[in-house]
C-alpha atoms as a PDB file:
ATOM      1  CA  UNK A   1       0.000   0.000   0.000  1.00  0.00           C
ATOM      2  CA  UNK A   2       1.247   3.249  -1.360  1.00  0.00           C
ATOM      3  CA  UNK A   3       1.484   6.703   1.086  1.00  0.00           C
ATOM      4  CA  UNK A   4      -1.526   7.643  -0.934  1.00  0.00           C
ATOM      5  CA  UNK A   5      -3.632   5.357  -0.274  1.00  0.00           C
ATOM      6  CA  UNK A   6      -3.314   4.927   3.387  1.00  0.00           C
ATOM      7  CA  UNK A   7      -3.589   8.637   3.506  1.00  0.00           C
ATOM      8  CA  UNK A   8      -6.856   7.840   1.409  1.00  0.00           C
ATOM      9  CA  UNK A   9      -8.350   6.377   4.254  1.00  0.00           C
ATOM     10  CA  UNK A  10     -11.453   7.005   6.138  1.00  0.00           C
ATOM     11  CA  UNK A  11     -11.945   6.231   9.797  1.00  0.00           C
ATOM     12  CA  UNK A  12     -15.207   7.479  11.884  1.00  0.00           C
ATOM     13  CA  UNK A  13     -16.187   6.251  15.231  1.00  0.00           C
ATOM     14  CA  UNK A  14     -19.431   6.005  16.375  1.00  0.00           C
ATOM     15  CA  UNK A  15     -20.724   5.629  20.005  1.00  0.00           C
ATOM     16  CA  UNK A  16     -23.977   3.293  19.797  1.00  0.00           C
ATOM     17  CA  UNK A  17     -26.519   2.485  22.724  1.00  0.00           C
ATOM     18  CA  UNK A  18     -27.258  -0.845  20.773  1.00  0.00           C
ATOM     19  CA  UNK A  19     -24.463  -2.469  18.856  1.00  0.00           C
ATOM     20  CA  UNK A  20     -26.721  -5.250  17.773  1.00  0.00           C
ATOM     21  CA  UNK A  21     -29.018  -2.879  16.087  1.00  0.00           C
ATOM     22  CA  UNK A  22     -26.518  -0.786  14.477  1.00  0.00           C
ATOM     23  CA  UNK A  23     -24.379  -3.483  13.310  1.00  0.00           C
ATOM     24  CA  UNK A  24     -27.565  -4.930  11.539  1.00  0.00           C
ATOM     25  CA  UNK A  25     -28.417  -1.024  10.163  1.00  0.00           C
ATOM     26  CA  UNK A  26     -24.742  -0.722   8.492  1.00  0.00           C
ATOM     27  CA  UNK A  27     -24.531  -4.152   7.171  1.00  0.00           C
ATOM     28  CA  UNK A  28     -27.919  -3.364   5.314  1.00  0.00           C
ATOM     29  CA  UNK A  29     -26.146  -0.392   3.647  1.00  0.00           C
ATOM     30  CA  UNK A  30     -23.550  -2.750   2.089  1.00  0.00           C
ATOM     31  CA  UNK A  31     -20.940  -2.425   5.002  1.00  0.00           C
ATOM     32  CA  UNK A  32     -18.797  -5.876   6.189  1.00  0.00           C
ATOM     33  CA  UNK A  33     -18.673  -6.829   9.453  1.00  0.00           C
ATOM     34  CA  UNK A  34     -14.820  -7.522   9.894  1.00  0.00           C
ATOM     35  CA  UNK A  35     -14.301  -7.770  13.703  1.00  0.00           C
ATOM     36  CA  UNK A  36     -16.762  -8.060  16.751  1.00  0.00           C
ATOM     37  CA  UNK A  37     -16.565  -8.193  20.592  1.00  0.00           C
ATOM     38  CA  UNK A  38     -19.454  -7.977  22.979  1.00  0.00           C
ATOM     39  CA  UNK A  39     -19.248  -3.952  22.794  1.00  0.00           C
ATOM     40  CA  UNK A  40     -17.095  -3.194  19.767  1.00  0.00           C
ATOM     41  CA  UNK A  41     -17.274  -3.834  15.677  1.00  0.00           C
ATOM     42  CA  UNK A  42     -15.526  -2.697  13.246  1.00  0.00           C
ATOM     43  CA  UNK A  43     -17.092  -2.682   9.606  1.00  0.00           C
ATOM     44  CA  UNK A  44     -15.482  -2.041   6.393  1.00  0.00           C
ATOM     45  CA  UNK A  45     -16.730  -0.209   3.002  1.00  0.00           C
ATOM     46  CA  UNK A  46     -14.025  -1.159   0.683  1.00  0.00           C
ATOM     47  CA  UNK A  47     -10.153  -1.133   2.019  1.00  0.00           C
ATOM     48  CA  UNK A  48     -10.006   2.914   2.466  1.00  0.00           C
ATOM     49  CA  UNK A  49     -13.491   3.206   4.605  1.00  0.00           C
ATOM     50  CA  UNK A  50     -13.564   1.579   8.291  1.00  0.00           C
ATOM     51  CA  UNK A  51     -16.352   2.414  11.118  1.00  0.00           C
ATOM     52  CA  UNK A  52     -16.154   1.703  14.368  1.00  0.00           C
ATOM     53  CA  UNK A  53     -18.717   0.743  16.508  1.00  0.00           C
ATOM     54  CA  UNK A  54     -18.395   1.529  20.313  1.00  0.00           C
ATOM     55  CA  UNK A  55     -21.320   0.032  21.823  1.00  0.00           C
ATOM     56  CA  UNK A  56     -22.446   2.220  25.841  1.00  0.00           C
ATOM     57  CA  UNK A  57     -25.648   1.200  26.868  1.00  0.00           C
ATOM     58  CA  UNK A  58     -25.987   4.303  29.401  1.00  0.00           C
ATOM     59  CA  UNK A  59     -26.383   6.688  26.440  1.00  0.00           C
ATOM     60  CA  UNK A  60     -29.116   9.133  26.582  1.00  0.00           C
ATOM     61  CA  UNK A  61     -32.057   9.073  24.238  1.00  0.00           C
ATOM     62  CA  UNK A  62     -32.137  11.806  22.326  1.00  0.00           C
ATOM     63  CA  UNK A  63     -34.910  13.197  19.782  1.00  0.00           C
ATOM     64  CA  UNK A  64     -35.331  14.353  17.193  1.00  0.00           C
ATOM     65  CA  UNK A  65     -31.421  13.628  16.486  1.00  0.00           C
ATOM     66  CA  UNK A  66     -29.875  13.725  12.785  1.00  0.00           C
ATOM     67  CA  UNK A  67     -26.728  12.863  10.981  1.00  0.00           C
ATOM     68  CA  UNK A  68     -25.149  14.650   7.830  1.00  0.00           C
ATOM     69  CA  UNK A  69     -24.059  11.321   5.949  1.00  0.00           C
ATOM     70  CA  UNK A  70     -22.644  11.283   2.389  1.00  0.00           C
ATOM     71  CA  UNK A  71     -22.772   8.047   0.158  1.00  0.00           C
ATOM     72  CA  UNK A  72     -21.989   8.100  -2.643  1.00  0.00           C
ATOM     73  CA  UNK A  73     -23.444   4.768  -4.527  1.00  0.00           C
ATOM     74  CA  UNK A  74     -24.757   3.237  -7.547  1.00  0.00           C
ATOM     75  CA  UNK A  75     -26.468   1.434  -4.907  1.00  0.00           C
ATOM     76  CA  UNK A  76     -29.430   4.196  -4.090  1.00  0.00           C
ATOM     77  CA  UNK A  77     -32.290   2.428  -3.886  1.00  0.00           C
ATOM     78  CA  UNK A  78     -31.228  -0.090  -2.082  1.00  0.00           C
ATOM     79  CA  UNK A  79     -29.645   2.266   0.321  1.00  0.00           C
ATOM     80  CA  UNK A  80     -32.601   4.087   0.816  1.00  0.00           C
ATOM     81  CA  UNK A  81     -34.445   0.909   1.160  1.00  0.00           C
ATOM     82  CA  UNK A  82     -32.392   0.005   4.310  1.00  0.00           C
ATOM     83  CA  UNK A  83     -32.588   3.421   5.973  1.00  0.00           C
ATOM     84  CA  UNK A  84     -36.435   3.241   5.412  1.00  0.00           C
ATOM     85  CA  UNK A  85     -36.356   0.173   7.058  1.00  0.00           C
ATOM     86  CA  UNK A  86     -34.838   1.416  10.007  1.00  0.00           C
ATOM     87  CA  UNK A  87     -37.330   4.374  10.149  1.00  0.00           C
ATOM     88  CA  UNK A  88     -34.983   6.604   8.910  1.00  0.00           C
ATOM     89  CA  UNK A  89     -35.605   9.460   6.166  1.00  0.00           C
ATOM     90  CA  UNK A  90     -32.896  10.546   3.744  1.00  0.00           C
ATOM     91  CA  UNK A  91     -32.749  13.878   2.706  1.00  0.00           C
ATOM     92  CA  UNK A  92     -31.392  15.654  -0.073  1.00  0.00           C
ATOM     93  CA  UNK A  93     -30.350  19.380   0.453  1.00  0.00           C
ATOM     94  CA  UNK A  94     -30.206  20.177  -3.075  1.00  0.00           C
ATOM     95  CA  UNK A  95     -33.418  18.861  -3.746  1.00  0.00           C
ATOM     96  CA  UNK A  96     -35.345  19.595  -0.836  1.00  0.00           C
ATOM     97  CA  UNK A  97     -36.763  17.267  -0.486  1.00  0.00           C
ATOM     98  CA  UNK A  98     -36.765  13.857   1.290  1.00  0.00           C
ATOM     99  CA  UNK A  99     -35.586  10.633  -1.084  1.00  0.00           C
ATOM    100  CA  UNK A 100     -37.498   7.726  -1.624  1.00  0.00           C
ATOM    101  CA  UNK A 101     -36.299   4.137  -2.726  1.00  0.00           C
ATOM    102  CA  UNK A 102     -38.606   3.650  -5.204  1.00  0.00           C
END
């Protein structure tokens, strides 16, 4: 692996309440479970994208909470799919509007 492509890499760690649940929400958008414990993962998108999952039950709900996400995919639809699934919308800025899978 070339300088450039470990500087290519993306690494984002995410604090979960439920690591079962989220686990199952990632792998739906086409991430691979490559490690698990009982309270970590770590999921892969290719070689240059890695999440980790840090799994503390004593988080606080919160509502009404949103993430600013980018994928980029020729995978839409069924990307959508799985965050509709999850109850999740997906919104597009530019559009403004909120995206549908079908």
């Amino acid at each position: 692996m070339s300088i450039d492509e470990k500087s290519a890499q993306l690494v984002v760690e995410f604090t979960v309440r439920d690591l079962n649940r989220s686990v199952d929400f990632y792998t739906r958008l086409a991430f691979t479970l490559g490690r698990r414990d009982e309270c970590f993962a770590v999921l892969n998108w290719g070689e240059e994208h890695i999440l980790f999952l840090d799994e503390d039950r004593h988080l606080p709900v919160m509502e009404g909470l949103h993430t600013n996400l980018r994928i980029i995919s020729t995978r839409r639809r069924h990307i959508l799919a799985a965050f509709s699934g999850h109850g999740c919308q997906a919104f597009s800025p530019g559009r403004g509007s909120v995206l549908r899978a079908a």
